[in-house]
N, C-alpha and C. Protein backbone atom coordinates (compact mmCIF):
# COMPACT_ATOMS: atom_id res chain seq x y z
N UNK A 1 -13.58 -16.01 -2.24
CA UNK A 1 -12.96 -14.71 -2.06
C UNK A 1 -13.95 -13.77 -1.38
N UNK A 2 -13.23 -12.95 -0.52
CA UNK A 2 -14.01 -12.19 0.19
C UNK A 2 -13.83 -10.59 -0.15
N UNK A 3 -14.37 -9.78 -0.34
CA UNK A 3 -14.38 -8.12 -0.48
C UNK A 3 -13.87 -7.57 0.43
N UNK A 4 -12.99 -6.71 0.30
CA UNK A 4 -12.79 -5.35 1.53
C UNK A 4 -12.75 -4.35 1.45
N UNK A 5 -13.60 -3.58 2.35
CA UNK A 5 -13.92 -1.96 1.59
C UNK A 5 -13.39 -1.28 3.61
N UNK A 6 -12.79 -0.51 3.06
CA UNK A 6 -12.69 0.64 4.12
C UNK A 6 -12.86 2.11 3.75
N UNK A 7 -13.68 3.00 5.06
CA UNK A 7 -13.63 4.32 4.31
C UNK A 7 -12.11 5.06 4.59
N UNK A 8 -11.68 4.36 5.56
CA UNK A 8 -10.37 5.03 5.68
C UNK A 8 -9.42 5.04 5.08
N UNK A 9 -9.52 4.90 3.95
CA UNK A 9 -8.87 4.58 2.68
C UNK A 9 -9.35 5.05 1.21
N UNK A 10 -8.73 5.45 0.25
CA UNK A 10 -9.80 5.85 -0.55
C UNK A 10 -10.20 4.87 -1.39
N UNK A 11 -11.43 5.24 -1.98
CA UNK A 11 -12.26 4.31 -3.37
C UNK A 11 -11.21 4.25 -4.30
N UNK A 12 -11.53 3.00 -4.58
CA UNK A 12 -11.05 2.56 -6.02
C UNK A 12 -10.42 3.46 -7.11
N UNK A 13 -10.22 3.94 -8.22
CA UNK A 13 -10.16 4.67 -8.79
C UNK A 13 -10.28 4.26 -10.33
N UNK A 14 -10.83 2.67 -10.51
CA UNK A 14 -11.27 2.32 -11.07
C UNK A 14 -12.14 1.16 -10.78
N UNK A 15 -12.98 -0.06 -11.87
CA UNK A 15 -13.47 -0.83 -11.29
C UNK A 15 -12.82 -2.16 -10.63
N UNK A 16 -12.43 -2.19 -9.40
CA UNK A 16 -11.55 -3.09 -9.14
C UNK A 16 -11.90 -3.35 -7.43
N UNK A 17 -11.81 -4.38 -6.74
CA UNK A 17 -12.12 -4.89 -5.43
C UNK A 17 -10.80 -3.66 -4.46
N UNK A 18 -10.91 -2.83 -3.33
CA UNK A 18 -9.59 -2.11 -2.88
C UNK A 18 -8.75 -3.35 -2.01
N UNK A 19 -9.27 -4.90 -1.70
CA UNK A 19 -8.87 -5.52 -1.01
C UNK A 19 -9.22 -6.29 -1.04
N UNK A 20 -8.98 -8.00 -1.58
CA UNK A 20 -9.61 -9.20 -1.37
C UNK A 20 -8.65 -10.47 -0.52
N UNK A 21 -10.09 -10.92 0.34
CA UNK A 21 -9.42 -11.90 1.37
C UNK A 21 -9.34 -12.83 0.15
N UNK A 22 -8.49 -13.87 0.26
CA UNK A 22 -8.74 -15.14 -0.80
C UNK A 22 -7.69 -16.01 0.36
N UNK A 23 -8.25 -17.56 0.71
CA UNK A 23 -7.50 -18.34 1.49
C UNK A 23 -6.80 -17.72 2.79
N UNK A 24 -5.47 -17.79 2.75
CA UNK A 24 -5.42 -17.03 4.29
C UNK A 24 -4.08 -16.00 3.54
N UNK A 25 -4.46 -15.39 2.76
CA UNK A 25 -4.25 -14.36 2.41
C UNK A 25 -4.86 -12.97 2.05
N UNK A 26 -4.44 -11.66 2.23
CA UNK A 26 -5.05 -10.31 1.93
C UNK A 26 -4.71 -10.32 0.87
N UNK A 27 -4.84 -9.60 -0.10
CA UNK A 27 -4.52 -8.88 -1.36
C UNK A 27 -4.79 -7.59 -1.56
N UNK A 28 -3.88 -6.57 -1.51
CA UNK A 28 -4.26 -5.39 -1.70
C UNK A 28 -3.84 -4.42 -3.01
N UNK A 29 -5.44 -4.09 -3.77
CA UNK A 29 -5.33 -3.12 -4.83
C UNK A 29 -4.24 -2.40 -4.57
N UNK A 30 -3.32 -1.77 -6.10
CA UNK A 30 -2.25 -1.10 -5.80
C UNK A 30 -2.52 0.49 -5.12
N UNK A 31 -2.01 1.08 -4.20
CA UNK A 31 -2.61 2.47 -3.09
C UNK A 31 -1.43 3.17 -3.94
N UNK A 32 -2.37 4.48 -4.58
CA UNK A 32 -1.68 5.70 -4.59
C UNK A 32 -1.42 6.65 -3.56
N UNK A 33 -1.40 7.69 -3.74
CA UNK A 33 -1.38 9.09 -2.26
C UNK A 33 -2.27 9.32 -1.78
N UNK A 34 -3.54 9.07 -2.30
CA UNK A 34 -4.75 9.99 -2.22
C UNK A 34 -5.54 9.76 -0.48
N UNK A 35 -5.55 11.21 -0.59
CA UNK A 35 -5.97 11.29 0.91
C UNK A 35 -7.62 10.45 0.60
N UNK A 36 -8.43 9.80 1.74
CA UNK A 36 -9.88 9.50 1.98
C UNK A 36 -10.51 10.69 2.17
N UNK A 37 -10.12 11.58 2.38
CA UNK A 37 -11.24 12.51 3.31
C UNK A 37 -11.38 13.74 2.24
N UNK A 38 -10.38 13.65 1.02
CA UNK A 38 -10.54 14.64 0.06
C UNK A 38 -10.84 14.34 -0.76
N UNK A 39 -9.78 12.82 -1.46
CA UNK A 39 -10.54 11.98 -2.60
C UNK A 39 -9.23 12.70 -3.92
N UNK A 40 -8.54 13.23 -3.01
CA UNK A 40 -7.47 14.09 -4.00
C UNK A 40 -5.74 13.71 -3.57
N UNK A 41 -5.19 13.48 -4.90
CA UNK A 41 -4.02 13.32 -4.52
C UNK A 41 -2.45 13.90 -4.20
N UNK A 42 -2.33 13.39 -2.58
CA UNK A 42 -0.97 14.63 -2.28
C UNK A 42 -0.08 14.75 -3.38
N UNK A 43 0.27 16.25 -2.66
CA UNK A 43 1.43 16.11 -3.58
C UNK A 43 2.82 16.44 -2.72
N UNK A 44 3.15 15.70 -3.80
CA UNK A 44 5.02 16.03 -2.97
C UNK A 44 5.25 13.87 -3.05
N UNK A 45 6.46 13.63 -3.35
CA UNK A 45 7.11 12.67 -3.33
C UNK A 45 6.53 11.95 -1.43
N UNK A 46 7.06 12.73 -0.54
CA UNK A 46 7.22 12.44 0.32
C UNK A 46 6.30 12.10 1.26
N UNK A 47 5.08 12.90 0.87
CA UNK A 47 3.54 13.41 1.27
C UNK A 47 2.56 11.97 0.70
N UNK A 48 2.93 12.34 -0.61
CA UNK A 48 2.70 10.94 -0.99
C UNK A 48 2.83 9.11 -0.86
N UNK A 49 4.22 9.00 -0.24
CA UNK A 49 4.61 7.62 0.26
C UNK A 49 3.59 7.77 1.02
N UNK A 50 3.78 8.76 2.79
CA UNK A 50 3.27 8.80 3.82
C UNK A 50 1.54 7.86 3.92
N UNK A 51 1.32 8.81 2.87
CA UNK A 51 -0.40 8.80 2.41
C UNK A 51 -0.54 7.22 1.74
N UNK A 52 0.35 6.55 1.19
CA UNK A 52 0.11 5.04 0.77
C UNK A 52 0.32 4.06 2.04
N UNK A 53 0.82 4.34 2.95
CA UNK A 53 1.58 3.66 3.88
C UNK A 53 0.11 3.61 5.07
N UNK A 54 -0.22 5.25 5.00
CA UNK A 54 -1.73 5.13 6.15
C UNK A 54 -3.07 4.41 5.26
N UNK A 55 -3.04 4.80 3.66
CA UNK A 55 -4.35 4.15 3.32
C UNK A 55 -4.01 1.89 3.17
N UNK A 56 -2.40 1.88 3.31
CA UNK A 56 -2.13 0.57 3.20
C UNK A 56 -2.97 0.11 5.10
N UNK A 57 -2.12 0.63 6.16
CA UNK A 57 -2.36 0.43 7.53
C UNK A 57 -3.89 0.32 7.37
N UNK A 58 -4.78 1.65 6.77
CA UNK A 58 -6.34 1.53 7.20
C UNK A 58 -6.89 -0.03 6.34
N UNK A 59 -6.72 -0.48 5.45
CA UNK A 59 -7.00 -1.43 4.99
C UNK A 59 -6.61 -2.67 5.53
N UNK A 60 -5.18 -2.64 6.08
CA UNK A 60 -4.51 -4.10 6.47
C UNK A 60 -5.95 -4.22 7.60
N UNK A 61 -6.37 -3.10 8.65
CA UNK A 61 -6.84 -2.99 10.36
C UNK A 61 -8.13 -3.54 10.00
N UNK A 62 -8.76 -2.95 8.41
CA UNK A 62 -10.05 -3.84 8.22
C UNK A 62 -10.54 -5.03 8.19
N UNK A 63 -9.00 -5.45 7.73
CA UNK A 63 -8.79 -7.29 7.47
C UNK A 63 -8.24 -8.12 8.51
N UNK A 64 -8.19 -7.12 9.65
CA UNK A 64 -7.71 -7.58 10.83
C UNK A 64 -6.57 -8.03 11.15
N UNK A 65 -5.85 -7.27 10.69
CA UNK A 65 -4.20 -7.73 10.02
C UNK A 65 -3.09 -6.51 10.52
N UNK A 66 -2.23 -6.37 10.67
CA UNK A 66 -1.25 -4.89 10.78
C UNK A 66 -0.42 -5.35 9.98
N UNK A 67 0.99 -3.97 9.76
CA UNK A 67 1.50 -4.35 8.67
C UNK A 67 3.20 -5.54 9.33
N UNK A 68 2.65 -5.60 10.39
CA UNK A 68 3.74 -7.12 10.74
C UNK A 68 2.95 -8.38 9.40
N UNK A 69 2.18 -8.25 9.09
CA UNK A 69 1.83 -9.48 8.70
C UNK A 69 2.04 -9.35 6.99
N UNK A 70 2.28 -8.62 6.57
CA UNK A 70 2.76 -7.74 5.16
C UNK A 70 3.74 -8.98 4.98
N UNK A 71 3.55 -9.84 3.90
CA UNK A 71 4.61 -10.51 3.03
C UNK A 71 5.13 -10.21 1.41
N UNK A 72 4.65 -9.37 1.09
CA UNK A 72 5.15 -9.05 -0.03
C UNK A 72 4.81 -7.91 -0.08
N UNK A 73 5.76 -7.15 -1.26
CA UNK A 73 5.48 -5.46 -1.44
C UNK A 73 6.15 -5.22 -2.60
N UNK A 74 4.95 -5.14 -3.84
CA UNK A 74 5.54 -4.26 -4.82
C UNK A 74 5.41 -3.07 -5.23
N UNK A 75 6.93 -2.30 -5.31
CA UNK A 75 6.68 -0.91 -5.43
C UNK A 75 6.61 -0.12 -6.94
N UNK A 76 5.99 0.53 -7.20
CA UNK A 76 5.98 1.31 -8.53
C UNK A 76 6.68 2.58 -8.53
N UNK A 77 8.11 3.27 -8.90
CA UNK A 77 7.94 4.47 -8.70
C UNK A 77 8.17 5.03 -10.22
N UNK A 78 7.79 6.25 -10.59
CA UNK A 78 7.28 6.97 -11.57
C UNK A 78 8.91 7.34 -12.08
N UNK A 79 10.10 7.65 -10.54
CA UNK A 79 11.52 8.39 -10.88
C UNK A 79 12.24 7.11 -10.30
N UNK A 80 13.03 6.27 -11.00
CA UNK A 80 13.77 5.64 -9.99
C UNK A 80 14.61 6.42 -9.30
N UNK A 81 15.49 7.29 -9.70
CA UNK A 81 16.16 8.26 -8.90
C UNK A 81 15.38 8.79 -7.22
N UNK A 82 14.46 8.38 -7.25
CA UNK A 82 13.61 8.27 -6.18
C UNK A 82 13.67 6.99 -4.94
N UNK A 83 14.33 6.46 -5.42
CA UNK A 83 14.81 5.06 -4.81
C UNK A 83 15.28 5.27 -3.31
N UNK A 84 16.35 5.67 -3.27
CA UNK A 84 17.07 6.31 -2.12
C UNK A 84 15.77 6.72 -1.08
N UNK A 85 15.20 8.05 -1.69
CA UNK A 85 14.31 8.68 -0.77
C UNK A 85 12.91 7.69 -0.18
N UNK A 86 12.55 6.64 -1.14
CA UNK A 86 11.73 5.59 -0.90
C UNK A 86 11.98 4.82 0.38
N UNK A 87 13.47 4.51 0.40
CA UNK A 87 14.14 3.09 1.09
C UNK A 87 13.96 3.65 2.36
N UNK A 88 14.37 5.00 2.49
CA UNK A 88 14.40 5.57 3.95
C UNK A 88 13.13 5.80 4.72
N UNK A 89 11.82 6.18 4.01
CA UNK A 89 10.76 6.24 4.16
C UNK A 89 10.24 4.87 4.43
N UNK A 90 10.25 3.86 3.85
CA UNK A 90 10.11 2.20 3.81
C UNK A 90 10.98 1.53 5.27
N UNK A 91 12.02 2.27 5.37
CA UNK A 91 12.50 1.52 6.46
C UNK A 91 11.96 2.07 7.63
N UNK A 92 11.50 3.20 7.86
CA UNK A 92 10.99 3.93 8.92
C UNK A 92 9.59 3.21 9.38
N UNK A 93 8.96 2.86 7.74
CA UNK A 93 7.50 2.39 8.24
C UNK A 93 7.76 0.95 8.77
N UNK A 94 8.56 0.50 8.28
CA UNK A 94 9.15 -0.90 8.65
C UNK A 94 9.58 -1.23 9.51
N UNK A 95 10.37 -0.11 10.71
CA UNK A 95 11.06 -0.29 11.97
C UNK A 95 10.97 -1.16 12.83
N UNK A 96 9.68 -1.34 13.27
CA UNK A 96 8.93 -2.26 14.23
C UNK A 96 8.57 -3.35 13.61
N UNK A 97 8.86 -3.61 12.71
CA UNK A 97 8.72 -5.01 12.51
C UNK A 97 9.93 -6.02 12.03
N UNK A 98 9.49 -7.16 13.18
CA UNK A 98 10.99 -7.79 13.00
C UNK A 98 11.66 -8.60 11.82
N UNK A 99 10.39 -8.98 11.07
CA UNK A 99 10.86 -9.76 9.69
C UNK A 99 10.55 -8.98 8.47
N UNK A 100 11.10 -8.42 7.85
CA UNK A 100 10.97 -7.74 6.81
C UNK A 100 10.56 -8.70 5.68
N UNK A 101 9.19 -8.00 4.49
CA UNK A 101 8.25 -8.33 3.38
C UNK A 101 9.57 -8.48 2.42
N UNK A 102 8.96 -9.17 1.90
CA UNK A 102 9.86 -9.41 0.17
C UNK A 102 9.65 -7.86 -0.68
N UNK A 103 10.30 -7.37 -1.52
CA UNK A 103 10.20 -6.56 -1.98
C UNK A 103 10.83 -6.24 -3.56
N UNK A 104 9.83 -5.96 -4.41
CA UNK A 104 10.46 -5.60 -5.78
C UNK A 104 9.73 -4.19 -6.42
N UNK A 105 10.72 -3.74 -6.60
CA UNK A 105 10.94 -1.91 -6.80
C UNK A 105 11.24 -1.84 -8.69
N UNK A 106 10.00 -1.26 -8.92
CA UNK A 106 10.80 -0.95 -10.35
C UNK A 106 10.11 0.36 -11.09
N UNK A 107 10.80 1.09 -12.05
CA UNK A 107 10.18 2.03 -12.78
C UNK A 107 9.55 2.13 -13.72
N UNK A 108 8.37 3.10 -13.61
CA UNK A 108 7.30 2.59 -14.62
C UNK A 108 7.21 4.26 -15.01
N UNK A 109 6.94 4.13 -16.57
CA UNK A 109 6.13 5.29 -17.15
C UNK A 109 5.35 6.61 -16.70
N UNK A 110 4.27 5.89 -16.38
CA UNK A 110 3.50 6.21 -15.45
C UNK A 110 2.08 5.92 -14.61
N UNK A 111 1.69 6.63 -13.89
CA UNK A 111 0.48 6.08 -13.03
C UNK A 111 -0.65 6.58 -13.07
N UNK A 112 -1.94 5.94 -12.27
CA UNK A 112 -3.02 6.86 -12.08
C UNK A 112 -2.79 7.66 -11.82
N UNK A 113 -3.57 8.79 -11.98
CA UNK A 113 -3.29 10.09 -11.57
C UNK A 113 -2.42 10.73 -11.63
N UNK A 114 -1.06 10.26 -12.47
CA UNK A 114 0.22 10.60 -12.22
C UNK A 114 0.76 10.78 -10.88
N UNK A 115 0.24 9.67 -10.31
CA UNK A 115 0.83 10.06 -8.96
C UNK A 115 2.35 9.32 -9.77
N UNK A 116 2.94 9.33 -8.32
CA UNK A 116 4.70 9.24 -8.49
C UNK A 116 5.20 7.90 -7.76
N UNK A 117 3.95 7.23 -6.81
CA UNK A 117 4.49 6.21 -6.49
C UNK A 117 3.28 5.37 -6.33
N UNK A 118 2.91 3.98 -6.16
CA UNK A 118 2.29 3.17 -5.85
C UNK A 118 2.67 1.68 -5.65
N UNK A 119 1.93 1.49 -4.47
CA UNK A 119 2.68 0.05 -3.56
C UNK A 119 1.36 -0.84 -3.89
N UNK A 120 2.01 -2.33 -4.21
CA UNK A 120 1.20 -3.81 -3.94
C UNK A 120 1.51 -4.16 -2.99
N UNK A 121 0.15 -5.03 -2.33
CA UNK A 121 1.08 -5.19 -0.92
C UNK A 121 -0.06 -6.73 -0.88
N UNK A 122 0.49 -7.73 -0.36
CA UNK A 122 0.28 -9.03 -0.27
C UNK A 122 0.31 -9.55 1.31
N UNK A 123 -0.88 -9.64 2.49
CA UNK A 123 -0.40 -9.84 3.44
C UNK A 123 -1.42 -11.32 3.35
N UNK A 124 -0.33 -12.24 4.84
CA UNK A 124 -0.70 -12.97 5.75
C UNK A 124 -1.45 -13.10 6.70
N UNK A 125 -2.96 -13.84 6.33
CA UNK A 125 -4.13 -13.67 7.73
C UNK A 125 -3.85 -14.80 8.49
N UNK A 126 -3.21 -14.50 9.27
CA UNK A 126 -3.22 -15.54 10.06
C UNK A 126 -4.52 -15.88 10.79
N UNK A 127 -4.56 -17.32 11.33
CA UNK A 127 -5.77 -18.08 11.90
C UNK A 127 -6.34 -17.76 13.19
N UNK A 128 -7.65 -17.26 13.36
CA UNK A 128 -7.49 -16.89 14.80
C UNK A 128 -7.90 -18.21 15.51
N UNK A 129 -7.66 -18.52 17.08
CA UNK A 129 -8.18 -19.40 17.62
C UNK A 129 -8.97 -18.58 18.48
């Protein structure tokens, strides 16, 4: 297994790897909102996806990966009633890519930081020649 650290993304927020290569797969720690450059987390539902979706992208680009290569995605949200507003946001980031990740959505209690949402995300490294 290999480590992945990006600054474009934020630290950990506990003790945990933010990204491990293992075989020809990524693995990525679950991403709350939190901006890198503040270390603080947005707020707003919406502000927040945004902010998981760029610290997911800065991490996939470290591993040399984009999010075409994203095969799985689990989502955490804090409101399921939030669902709706998720899917539309998810499909937007998703547009450009032609095979859509597996995906399981469910509601939880709550989160670090109380943020309101947080994504697993499982990608494919493919082999370079």
């Amino acid at each position: 297994m290999i480590p992945l650290f990006t600054e474009k993304a934020p630290k950990p927020v506990g003790p945990y790897s933010q990204a491990l290569m293992a075989g020809d797969f990524l693995f990525l720690s679950g991403q709350i909102g939190i901006d890198p450059e503040t270390g603080k987390l947005r707020e707003g539902f919406t502000d927040q996806v945004k902010q998981v979706f760029d610290n997911i992208e800065a991490i996939l680009q470290a591993g040399g990966v984009g999010k075409e290569s994203i095969v799985r995605v689990v989502v955490y949200l804090k409101d399921i009633s939030l669902f709706k507003e998720f899917n539309a946001l998810y499909e937007d980031f998703f547009k450009d890519v032609p095979v859509k990740p597996v995906r399981t959505t469910v509601e939880v209690s709550g989160l670090p930081l109380d943020a309101l949402v947080e994504l697993e995300i499982t990608a494919l490294v493919k082999e370079k020649t």
